[in-house]
N, C-alpha and C. Protein backbone atom coordinates (compact mmCIF):
# COMPACT_ATOMS: atom_id res chain seq x y z
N UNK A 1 97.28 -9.35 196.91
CA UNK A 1 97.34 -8.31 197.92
C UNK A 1 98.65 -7.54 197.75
N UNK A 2 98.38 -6.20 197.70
CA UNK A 2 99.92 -5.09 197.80
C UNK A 2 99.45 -4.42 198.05
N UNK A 3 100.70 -3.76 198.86
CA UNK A 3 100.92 -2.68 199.63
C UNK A 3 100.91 -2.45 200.89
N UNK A 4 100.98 -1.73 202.15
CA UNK A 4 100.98 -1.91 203.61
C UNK A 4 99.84 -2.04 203.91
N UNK A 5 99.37 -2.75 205.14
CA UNK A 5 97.97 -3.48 205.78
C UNK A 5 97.76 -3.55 207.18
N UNK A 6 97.17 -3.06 207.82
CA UNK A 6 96.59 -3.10 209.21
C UNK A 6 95.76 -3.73 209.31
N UNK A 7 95.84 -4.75 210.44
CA UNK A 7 94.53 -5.30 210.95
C UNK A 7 94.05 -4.80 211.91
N UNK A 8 92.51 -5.13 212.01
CA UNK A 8 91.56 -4.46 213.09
C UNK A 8 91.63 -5.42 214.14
N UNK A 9 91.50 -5.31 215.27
CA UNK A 9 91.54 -6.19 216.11
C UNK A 9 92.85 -7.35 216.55
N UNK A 10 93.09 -7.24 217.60
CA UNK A 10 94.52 -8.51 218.05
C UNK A 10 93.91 -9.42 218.82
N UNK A 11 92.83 -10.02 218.46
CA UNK A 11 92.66 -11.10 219.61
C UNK A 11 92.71 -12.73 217.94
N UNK A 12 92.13 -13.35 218.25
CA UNK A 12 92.33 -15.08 218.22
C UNK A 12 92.45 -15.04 216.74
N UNK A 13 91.48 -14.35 215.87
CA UNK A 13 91.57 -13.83 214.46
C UNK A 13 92.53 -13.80 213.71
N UNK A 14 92.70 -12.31 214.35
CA UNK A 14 94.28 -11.92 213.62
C UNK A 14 95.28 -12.88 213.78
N UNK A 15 95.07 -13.77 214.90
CA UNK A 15 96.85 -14.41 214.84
C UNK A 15 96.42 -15.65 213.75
N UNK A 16 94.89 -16.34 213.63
CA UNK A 16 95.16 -17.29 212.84
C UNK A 16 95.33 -16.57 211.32
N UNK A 17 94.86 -15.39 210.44
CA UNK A 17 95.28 -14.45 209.68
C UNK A 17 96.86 -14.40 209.39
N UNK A 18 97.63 -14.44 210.36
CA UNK A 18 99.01 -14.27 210.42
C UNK A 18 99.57 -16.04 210.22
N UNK A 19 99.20 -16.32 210.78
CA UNK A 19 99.95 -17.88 210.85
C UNK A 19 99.75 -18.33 209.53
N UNK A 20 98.55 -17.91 208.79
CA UNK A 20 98.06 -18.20 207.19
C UNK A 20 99.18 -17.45 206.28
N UNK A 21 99.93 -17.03 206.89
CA UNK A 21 100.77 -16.49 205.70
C UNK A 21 101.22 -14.66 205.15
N UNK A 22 99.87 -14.01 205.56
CA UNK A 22 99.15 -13.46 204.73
C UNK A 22 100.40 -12.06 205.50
N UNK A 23 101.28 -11.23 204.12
CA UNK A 23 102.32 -10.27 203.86
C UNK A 23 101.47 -8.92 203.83
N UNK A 24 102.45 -8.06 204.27
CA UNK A 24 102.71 -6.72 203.75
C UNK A 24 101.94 -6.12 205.24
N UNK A 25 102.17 -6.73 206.45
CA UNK A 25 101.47 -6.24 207.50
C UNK A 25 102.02 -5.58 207.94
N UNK A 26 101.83 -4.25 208.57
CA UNK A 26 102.59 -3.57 209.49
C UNK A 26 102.34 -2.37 210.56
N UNK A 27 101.10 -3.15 210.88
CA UNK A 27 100.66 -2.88 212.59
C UNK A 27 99.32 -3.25 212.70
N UNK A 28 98.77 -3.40 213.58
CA UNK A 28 97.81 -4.34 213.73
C UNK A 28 96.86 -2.88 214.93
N UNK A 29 95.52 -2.49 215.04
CA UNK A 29 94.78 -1.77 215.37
C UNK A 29 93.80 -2.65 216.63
N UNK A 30 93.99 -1.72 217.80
CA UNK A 30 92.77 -2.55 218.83
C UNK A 30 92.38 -1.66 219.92
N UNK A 31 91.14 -1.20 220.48
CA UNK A 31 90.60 -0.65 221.54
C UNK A 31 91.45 -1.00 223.21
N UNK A 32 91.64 -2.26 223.18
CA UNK A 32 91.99 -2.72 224.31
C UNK A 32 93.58 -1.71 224.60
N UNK A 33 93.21 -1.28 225.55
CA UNK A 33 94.37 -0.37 225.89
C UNK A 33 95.84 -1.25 226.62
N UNK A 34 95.28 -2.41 227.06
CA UNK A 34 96.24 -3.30 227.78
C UNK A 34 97.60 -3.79 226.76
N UNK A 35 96.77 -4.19 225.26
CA UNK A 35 97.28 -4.68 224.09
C UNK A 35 97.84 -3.74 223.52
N UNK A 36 98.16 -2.48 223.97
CA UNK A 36 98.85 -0.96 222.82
C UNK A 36 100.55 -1.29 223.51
N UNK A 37 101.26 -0.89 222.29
CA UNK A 37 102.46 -1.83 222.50
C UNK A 37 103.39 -2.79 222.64
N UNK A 38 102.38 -3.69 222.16
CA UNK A 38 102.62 -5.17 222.55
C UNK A 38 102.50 -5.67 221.05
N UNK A 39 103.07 -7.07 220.98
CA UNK A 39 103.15 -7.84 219.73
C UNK A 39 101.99 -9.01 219.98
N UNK A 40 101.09 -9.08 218.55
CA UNK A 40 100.58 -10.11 218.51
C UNK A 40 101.05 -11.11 216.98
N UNK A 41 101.39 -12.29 217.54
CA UNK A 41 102.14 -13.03 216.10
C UNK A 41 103.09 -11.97 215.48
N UNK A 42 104.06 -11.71 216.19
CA UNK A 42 105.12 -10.82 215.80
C UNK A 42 104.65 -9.62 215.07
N UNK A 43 103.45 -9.05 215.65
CA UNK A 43 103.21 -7.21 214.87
C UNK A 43 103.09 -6.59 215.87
N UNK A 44 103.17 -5.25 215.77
CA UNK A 44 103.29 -4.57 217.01
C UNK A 44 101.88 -3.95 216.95
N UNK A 45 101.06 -4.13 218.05
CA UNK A 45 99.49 -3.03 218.44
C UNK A 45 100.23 -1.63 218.37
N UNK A 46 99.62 -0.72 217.01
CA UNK A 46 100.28 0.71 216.95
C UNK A 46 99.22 1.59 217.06
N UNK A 47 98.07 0.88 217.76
CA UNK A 47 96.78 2.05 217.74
C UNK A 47 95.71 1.54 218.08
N UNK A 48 94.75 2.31 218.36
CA UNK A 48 92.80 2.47 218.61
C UNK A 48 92.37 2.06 216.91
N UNK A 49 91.29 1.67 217.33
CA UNK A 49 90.42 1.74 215.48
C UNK A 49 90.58 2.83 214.94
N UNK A 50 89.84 3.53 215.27
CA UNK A 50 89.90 4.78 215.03
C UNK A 50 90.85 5.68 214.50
N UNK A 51 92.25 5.25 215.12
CA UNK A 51 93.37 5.91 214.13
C UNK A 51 93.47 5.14 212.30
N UNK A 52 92.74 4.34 211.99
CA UNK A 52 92.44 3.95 210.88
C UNK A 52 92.00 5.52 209.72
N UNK A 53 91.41 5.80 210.78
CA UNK A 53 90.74 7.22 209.96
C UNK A 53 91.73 8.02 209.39
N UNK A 54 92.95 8.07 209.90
CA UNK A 54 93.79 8.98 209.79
C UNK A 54 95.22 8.50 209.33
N UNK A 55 95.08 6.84 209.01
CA UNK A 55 96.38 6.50 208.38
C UNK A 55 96.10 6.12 206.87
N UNK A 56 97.20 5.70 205.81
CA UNK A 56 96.90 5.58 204.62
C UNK A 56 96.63 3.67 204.43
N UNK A 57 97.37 2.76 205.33
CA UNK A 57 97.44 1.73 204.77
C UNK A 57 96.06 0.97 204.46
N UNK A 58 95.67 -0.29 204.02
CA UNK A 58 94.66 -0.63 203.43
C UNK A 58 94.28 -1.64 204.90
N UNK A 59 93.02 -2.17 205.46
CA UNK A 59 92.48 -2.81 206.23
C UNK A 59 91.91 -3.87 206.12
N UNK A 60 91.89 -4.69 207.18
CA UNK A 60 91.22 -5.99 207.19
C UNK A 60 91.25 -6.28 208.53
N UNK A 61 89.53 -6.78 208.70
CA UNK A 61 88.89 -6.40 210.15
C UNK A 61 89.23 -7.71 210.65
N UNK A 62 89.80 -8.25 211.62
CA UNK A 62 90.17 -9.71 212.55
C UNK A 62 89.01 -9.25 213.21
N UNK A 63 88.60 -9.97 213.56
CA UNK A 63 87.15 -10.15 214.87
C UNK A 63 86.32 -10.95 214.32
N UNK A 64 86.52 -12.26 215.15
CA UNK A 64 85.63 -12.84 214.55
C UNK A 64 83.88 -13.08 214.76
N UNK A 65 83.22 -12.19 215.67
CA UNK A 65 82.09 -11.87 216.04
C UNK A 65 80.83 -11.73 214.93
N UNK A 66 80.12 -11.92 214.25
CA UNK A 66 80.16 -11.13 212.80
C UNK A 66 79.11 -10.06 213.36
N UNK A 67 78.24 -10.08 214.52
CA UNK A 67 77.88 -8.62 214.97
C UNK A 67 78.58 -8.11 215.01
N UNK A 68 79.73 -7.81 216.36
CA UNK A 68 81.03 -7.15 216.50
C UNK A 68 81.73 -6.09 215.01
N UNK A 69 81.72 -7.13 214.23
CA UNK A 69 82.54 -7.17 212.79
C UNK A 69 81.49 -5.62 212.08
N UNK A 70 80.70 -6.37 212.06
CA UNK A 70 79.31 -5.43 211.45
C UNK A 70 79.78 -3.57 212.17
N UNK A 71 79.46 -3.71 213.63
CA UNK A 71 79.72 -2.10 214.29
C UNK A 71 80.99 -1.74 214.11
N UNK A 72 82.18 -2.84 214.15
CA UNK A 72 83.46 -1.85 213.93
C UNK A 72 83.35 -0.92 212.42
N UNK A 73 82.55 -1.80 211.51
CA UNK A 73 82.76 -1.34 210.07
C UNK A 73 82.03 -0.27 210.06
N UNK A 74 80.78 -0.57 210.48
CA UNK A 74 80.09 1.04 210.88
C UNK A 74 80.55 2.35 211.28
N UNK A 75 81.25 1.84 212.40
CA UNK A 75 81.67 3.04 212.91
C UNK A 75 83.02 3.05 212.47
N UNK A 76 84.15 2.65 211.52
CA UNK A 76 84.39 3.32 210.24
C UNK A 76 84.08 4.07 209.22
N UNK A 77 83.02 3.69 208.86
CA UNK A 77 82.36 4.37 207.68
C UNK A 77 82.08 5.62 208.70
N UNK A 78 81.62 5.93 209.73
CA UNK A 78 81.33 7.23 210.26
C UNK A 78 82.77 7.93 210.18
N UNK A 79 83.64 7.72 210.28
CA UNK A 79 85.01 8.56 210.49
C UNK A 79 85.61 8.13 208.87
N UNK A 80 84.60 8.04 207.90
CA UNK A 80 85.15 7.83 206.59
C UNK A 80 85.89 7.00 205.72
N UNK A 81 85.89 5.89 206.28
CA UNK A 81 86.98 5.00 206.01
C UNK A 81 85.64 4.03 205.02
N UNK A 82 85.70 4.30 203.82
CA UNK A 82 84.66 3.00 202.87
C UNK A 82 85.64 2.26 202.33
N UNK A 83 84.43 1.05 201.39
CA UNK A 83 84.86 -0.41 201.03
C UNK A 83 86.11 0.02 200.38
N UNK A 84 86.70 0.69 199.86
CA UNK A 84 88.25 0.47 199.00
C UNK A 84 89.16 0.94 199.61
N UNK A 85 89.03 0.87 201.43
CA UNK A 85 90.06 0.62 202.11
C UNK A 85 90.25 -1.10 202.42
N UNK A 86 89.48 -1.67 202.42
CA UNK A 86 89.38 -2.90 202.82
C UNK A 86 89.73 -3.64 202.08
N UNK A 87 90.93 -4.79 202.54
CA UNK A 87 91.96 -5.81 201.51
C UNK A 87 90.82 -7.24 201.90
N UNK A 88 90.69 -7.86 200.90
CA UNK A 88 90.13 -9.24 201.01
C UNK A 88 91.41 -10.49 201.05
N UNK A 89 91.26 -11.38 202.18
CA UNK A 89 92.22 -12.22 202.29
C UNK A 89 92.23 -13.71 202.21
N UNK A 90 93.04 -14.73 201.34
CA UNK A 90 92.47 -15.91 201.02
C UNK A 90 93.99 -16.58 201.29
N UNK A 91 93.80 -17.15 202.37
CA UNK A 91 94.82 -18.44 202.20
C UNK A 91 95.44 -19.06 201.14
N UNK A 92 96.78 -18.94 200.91
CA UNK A 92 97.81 -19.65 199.87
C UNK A 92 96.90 -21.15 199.29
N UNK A 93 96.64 -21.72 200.44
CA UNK A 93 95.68 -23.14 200.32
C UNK A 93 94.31 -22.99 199.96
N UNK A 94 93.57 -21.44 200.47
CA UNK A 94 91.58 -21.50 199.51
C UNK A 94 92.13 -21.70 198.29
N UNK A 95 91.24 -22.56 197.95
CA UNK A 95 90.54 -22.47 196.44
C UNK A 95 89.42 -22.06 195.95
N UNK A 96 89.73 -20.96 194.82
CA UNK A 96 88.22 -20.10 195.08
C UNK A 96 88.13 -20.43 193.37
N UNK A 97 86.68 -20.70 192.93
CA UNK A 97 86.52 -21.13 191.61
C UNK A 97 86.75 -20.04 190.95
N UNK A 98 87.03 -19.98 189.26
CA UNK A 98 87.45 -18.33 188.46
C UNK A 98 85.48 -18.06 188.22
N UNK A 99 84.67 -18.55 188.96
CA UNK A 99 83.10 -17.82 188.88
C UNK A 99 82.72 -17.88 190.24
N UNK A 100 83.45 -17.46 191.19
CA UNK A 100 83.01 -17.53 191.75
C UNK A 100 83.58 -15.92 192.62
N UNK A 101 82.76 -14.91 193.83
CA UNK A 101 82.95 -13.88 193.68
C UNK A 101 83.20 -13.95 195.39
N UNK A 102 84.26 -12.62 195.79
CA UNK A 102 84.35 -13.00 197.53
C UNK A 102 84.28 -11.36 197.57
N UNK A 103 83.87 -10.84 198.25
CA UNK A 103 83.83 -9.40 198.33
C UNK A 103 84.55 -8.65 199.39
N UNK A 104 84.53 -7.55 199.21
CA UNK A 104 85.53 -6.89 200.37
C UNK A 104 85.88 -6.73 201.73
N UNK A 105 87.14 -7.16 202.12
CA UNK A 105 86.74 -7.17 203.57
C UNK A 105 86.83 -8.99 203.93
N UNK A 106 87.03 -9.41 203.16
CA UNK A 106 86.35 -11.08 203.88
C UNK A 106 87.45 -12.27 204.20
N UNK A 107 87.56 -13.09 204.69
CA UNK A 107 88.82 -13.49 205.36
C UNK A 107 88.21 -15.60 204.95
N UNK A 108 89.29 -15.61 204.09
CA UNK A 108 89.37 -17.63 203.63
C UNK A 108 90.52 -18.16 204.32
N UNK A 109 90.15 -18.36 205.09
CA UNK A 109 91.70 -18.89 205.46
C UNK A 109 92.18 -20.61 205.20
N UNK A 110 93.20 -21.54 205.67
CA UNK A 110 93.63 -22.93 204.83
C UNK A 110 92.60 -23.73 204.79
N UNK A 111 92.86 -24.44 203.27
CA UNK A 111 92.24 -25.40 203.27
C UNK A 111 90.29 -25.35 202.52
N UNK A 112 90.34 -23.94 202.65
CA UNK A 112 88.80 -23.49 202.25
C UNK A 112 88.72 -23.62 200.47
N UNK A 113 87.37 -24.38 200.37
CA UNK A 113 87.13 -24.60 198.84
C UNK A 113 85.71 -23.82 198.74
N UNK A 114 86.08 -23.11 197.70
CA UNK A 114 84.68 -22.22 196.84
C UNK A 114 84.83 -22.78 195.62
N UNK A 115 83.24 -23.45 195.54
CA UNK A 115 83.64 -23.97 193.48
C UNK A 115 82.91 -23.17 192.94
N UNK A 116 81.86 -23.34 192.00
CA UNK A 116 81.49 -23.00 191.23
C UNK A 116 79.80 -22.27 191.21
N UNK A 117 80.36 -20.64 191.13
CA UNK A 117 79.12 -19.35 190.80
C UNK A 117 78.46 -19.02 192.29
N UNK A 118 79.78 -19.22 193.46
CA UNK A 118 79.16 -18.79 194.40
C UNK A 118 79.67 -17.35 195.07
N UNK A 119 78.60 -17.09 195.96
CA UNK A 119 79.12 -15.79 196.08
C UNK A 119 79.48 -15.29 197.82
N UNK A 120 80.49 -14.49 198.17
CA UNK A 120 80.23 -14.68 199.37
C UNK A 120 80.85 -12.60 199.31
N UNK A 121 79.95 -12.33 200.57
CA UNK A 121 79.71 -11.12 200.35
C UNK A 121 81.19 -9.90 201.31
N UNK A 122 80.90 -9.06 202.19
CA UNK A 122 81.59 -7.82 202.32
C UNK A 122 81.68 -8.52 203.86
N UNK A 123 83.29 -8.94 204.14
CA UNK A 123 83.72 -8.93 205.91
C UNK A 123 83.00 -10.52 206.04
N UNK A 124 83.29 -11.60 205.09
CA UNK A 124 82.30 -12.73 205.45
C UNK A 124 84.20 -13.08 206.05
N UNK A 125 83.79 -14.25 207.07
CA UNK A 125 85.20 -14.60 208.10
C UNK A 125 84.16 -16.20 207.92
N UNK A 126 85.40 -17.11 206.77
CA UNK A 126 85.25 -18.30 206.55
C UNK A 126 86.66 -19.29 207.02
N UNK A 127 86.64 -19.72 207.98
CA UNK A 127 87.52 -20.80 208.93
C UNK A 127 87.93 -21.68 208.20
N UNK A 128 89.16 -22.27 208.61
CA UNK A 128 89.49 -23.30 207.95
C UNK A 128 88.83 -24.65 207.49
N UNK A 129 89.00 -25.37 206.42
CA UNK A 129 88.44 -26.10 205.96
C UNK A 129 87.08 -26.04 205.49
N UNK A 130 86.41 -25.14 205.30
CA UNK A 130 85.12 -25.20 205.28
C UNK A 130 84.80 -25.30 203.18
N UNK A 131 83.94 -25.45 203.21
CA UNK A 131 83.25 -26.27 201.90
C UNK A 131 82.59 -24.87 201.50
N UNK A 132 82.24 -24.11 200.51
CA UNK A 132 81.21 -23.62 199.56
C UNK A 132 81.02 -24.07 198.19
N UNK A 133 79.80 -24.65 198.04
CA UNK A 133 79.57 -25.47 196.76
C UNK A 133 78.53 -24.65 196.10
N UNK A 134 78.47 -24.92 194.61
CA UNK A 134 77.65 -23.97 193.29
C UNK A 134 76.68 -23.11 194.11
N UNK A 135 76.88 -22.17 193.53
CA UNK A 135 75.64 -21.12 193.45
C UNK A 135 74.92 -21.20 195.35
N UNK A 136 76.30 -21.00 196.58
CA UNK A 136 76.37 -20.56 197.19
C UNK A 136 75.98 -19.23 197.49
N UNK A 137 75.32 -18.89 198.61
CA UNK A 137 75.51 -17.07 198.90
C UNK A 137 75.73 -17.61 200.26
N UNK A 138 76.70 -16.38 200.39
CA UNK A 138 77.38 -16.07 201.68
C UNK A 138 76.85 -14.78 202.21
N UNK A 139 76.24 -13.88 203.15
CA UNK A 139 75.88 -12.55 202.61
C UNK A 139 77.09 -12.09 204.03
N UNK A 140 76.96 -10.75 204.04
CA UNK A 140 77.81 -9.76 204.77
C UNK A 140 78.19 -10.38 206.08
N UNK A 141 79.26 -9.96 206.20
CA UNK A 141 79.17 -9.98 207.88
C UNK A 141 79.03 -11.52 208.61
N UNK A 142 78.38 -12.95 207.53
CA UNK A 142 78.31 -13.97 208.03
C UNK A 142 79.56 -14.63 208.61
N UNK A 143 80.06 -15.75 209.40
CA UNK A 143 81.00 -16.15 210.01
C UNK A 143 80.74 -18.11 209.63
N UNK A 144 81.44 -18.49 209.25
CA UNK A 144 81.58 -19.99 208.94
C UNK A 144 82.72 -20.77 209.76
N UNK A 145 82.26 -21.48 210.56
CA UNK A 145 83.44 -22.24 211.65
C UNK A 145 84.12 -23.21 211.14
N UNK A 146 85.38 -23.81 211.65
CA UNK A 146 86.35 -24.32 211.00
C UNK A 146 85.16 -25.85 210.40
N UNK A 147 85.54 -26.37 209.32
CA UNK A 147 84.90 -27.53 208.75
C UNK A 147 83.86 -27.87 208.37
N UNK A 148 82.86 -26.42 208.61
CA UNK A 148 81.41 -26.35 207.69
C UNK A 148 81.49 -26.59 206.25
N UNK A 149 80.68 -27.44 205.86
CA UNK A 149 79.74 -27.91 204.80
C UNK A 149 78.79 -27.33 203.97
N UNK A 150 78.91 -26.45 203.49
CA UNK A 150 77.81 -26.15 202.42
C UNK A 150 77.01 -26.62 201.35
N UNK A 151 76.08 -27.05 200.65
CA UNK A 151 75.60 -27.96 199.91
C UNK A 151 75.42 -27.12 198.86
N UNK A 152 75.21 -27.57 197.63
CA UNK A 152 74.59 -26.17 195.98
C UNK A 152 73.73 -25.18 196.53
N UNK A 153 73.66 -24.31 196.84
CA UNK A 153 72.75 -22.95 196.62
C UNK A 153 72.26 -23.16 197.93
N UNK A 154 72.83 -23.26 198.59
CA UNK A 154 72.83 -22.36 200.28
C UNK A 154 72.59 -21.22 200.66
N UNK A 155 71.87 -20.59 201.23
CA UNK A 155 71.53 -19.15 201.69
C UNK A 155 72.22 -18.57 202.96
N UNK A 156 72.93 -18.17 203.32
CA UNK A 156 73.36 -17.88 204.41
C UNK A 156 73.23 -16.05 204.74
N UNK A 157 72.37 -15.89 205.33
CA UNK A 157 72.19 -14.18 205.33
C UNK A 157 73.29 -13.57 206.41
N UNK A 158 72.93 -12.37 206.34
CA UNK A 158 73.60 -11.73 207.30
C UNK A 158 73.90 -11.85 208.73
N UNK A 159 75.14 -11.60 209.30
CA UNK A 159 75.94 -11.89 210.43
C UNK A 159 75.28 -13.29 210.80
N UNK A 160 75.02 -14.24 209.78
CA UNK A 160 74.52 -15.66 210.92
C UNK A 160 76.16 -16.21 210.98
N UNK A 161 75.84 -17.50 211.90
CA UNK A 161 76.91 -18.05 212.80
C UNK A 161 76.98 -19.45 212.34
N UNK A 162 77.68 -19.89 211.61
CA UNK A 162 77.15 -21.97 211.40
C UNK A 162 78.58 -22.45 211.80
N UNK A 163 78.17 -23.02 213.19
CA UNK A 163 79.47 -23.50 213.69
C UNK A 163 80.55 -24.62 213.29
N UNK A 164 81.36 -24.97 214.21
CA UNK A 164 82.10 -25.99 213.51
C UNK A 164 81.55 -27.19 212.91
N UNK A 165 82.17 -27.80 212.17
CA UNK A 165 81.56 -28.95 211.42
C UNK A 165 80.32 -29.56 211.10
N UNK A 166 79.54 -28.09 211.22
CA UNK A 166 78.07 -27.98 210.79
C UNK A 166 77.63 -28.20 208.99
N UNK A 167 76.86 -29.17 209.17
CA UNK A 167 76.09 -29.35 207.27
C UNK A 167 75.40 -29.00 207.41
N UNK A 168 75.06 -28.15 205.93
CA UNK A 168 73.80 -27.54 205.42
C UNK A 168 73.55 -27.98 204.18
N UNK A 169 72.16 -28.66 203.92
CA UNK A 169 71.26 -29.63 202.95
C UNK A 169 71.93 -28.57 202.12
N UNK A 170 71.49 -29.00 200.73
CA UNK A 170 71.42 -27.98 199.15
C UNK A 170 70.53 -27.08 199.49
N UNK A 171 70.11 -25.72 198.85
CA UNK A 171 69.08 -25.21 199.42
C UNK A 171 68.38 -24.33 200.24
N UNK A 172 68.94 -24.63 201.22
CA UNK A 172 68.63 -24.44 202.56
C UNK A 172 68.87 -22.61 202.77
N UNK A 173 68.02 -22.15 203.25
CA UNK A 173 68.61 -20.88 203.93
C UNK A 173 68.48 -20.51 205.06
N UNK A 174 69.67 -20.16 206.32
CA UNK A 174 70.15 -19.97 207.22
C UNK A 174 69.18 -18.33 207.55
N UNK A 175 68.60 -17.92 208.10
CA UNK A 175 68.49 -16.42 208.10
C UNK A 175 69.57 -15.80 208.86
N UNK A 176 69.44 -14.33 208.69
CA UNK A 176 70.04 -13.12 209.11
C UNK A 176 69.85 -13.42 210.93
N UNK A 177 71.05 -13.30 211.36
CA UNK A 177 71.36 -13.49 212.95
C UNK A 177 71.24 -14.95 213.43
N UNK A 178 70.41 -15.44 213.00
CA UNK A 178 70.79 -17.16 212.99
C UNK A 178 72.02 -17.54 213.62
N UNK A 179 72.00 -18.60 214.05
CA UNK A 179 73.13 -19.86 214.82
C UNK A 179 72.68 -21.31 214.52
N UNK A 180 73.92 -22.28 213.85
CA UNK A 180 74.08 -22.81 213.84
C UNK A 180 74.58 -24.10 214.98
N UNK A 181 74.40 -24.66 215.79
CA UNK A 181 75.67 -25.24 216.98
C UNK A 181 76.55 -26.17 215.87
N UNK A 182 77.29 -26.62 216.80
CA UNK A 182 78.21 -27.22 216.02
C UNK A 182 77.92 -28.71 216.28
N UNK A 183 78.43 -29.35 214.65
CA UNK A 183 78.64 -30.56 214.27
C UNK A 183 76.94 -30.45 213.74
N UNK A 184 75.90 -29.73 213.53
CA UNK A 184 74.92 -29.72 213.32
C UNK A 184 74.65 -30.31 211.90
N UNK A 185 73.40 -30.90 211.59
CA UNK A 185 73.01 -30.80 210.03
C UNK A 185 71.57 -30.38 209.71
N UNK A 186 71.71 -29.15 208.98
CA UNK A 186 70.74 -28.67 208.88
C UNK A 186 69.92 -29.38 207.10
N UNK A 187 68.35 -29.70 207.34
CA UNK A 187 67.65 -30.15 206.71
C UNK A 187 66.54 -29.16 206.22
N UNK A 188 66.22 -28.13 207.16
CA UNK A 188 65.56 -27.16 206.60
C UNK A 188 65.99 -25.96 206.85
N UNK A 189 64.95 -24.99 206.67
CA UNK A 189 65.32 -23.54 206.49
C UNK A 189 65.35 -22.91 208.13
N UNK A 190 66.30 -21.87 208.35
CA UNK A 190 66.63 -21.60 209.95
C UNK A 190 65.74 -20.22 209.88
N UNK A 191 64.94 -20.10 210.25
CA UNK A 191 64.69 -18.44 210.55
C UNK A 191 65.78 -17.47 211.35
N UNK A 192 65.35 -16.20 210.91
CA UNK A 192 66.54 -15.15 211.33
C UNK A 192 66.37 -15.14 212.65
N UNK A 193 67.92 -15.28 212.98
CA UNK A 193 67.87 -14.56 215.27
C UNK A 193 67.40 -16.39 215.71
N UNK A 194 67.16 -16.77 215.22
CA UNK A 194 67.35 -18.48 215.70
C UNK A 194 68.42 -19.50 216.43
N UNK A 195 68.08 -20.00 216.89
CA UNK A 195 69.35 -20.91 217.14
C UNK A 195 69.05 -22.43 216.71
N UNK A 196 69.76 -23.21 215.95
CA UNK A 196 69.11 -24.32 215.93
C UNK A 196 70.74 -25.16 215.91
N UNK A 197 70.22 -26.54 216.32
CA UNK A 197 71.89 -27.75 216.66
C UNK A 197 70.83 -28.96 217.13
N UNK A 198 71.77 -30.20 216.86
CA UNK A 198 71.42 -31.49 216.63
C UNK A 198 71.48 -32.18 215.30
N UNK A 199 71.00 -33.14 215.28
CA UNK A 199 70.71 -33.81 214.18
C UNK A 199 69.61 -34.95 214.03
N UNK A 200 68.89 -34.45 212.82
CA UNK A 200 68.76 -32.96 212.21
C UNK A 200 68.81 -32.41 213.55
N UNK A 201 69.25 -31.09 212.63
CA UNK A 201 69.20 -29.68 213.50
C UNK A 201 67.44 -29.16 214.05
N UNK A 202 67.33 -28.87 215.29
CA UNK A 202 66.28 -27.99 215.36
C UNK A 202 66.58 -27.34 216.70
N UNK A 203 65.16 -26.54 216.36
CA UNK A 203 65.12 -25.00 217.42
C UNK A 203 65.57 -25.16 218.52
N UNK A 204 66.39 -24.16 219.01
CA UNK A 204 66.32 -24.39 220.36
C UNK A 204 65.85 -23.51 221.23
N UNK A 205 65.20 -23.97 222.12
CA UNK A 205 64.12 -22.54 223.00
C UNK A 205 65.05 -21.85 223.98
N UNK A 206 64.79 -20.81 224.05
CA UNK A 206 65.38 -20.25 225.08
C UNK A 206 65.34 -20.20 226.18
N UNK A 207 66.25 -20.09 227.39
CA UNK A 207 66.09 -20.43 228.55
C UNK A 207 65.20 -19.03 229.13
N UNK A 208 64.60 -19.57 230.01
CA UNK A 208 63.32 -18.78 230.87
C UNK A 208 64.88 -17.77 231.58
C-alpha cells in the first residue's frame, strides 16, 4: 500500500483496520454528522462520503454490513469514483498464498490464512483469524466473522454473512444474501437470502 488513504465509514471497522497497523491514513469519511470532527483511533472524521468524489486520496470502505458495503460503493460509482480508487488491505499477520487472488476493496485483517488458488473477490471484509483453504471463492461484498473455517472449494456468493466461528464442509456453497449464525457447521449447500445455525447447521424459519 502507498500513498494517502481515506476510510469510508468510522464506526467498529475502521478502528479494528487501524489497530491492524495499516499506514498512510489521513482522514477517515462518514455520513453521521455527530462524528464530523472528531477522532476515531487517532484520525480525524474530515467529511461525508461523498466528498470522496472530489478528493484525490485512494479508499477503503470500513463498514462492516456487506449490504451496507455494497450501496456505499454504488453510490460511489454514481459520483464516479471506480475500482482503482480502492486500496486492498491485509494485515502484517494474513497470509495470503502467491496463487491465490484478493480483489479490490477487501479488508484481511490478523491472523487470516488464504492458501492455495483461492479467490476472494471486490470489498470482501474477512475478520480475524479466519481460514480460506484451496480453490476457495469468496465473491463481492461477502463478510467472514472473526474465526470462520473454510474447507477446499467453498462457495461463498455475494454479500452472504458466515458468522463467528462458523465451519463450512469442502464444497459447500453459501448463496448470495445468506447467513450463517455463529459457531455453526455447515454440511450442505445454504440457499440465497437464507439463514441457517446449529449443528449441523439448518434453516431457520422466520418469525410470523
Amino acid at each position: 500500500m502507498s500513498g494517502a488513504l481515506l476510510l469510508v465509514g468510522a464506526g467498529g471497522l475502521a478502528r479494528e483496520v487501524l489497530a491492524a497497523g495499516i499506514t498512510s491514513v489521513t482522514g477517515i469519511l462518514d455520513d453521521d454528522e455527530t462524528r464530523q470532527g472528531t477522532e476515531v483511533g487517532g484520525v480525524a472524521v474530515v467529511g461525508t462520503i461523498a466528498d470522496a468524489a472530489h478528493r484525490p486520496e485512494a479508499l477503503l470502505v470500513c463498514i462492516g454490513d456487506g449490504a451496507s458495503r455494497r450501496r456505499v460503493v454504488s453510490r460511489l460509482r454514481a459520483l464516479g469514483v471506480h475500482d482503482d480508487r480502492y486500496e486492498t488491505f491485509a494485515a502484517r499477520s494474513a497470509r495470503i498464498g502467491s496463487t491465490s487472488d484478493v480483489g479490490a476493496g477487501s479488508i484481511l485483517l490478523d491472523g487470516v490464512v488464504v492458501t492455495a488458488d483461492a479467490r476472494l473477490g471486490r470489498h470482501v471484509v474477512v475478520m480475524p483469524h479466519c481460514t480460506v483453504t484451496h480453490d476457495g471463492v469468496v465473491e463481492d461484498f461477502a463478510t467472514l466473522a472473526a474465526g470462520v473455517s473454510l474447507g477446499g472449494g467453498v462457495h461463498i456468493r455475494k454479500t452472504a454473512y458466515i458468522g463467528m466461528n462458523a465451519s463450512v464442509r469442502q464444497g459447500i456453497v453459501v448463496g448470495a444474501r445468506a447467513t450463517v449464525g455463529m459457531g455453526a457447521v455447515v454440511l450442505s449447500d445454504v440457499p440465497a437470502g437464507e439463514t441457517w445455525a446449529g449443528v449441523p447447521a439448518r434453516r431457520l424459519e422466520a418469525r410470523a
